[in-house]
Protein backbone atom coordinates (compact mmCIF):
# COMPACT_ATOMS: atom_id res chain seq x y z
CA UNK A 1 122.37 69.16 111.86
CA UNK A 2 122.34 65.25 112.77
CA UNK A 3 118.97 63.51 113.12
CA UNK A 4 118.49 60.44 114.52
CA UNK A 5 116.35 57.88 112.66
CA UNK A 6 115.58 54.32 113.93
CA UNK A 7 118.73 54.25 115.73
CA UNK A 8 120.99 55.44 112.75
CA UNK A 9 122.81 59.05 113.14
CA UNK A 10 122.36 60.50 109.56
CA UNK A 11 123.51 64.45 108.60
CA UNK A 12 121.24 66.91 106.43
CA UNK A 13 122.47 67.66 103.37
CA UNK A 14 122.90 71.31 102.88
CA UNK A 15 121.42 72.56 99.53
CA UNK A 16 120.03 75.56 97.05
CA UNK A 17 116.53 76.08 95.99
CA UNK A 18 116.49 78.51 92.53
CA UNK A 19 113.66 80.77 91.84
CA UNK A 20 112.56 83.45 89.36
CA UNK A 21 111.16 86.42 89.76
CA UNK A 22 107.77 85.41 90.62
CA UNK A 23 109.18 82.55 93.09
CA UNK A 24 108.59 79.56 90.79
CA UNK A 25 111.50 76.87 91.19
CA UNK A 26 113.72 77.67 88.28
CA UNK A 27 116.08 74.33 86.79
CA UNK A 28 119.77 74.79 86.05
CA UNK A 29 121.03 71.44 84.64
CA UNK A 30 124.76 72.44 85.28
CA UNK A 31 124.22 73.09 88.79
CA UNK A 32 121.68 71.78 90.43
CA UNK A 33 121.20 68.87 92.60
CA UNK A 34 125.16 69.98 94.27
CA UNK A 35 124.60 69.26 98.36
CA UNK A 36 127.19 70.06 100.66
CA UNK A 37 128.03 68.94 103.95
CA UNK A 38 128.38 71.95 105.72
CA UNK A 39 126.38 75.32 105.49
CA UNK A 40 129.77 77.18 105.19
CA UNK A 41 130.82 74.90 102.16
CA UNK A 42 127.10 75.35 100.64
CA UNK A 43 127.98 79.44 101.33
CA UNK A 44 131.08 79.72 99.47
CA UNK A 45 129.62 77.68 96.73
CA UNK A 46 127.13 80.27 96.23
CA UNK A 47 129.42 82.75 96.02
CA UNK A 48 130.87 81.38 92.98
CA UNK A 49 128.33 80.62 90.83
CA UNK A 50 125.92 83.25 91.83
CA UNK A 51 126.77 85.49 88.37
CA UNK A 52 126.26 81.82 86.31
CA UNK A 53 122.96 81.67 88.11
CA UNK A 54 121.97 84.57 87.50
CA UNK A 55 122.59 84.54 83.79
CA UNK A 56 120.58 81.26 83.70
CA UNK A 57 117.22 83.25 84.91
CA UNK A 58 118.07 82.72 88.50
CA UNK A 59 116.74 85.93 90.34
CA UNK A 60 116.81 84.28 94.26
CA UNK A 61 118.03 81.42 96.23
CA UNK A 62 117.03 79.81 99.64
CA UNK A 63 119.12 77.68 101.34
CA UNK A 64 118.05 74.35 102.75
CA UNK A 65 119.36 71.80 105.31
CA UNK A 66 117.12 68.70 104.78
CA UNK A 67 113.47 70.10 104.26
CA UNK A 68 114.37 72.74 106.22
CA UNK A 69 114.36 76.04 105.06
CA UNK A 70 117.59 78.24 106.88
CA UNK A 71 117.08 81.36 105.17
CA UNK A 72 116.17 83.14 101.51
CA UNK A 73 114.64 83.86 99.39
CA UNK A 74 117.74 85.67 98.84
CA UNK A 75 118.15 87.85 95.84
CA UNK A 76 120.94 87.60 93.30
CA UNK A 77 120.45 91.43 92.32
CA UNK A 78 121.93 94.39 93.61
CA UNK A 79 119.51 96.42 95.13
């Protein structure tokens, strides 16, 4: 997504929000804070860290562009 502010074009950052079981934000100093410039990118990320996440207390994710909430929470378990 591209946003327009005071005349400048700037692109959304595409990023993961961690949560436990309850739905409390949940901090994983090894991987947080990674943004990515394309929902895809943020996507196959995911995809390869999800078991690391997981094992860190991670039980769902949401994805975010901006302050913008795209979809989640997403569970990392099997059902």
């Amino acid at each position: 997504m591209i946003r327009r502010r005071l005349g400048r074009v700037t692109r959304m950052a595409w990023t993961w929000r961690f949560e436990d079981a309850q739905g409390a934000p949940v901090s994983v100093p090894d991987l947080d804070g990674q943004e990515f410039s394309a929902q895809g990118d943020a996507e196959s990320w995911l995809g390869e860290v999800w078991r690391d996440l997981a094992d860190a207390g991670v039980s769902a994710v949401t994805l975010l562009e901006g302050d913008r909430e795209v979809y989640g929470p997403m569970s990392l378990h099997a059902a």
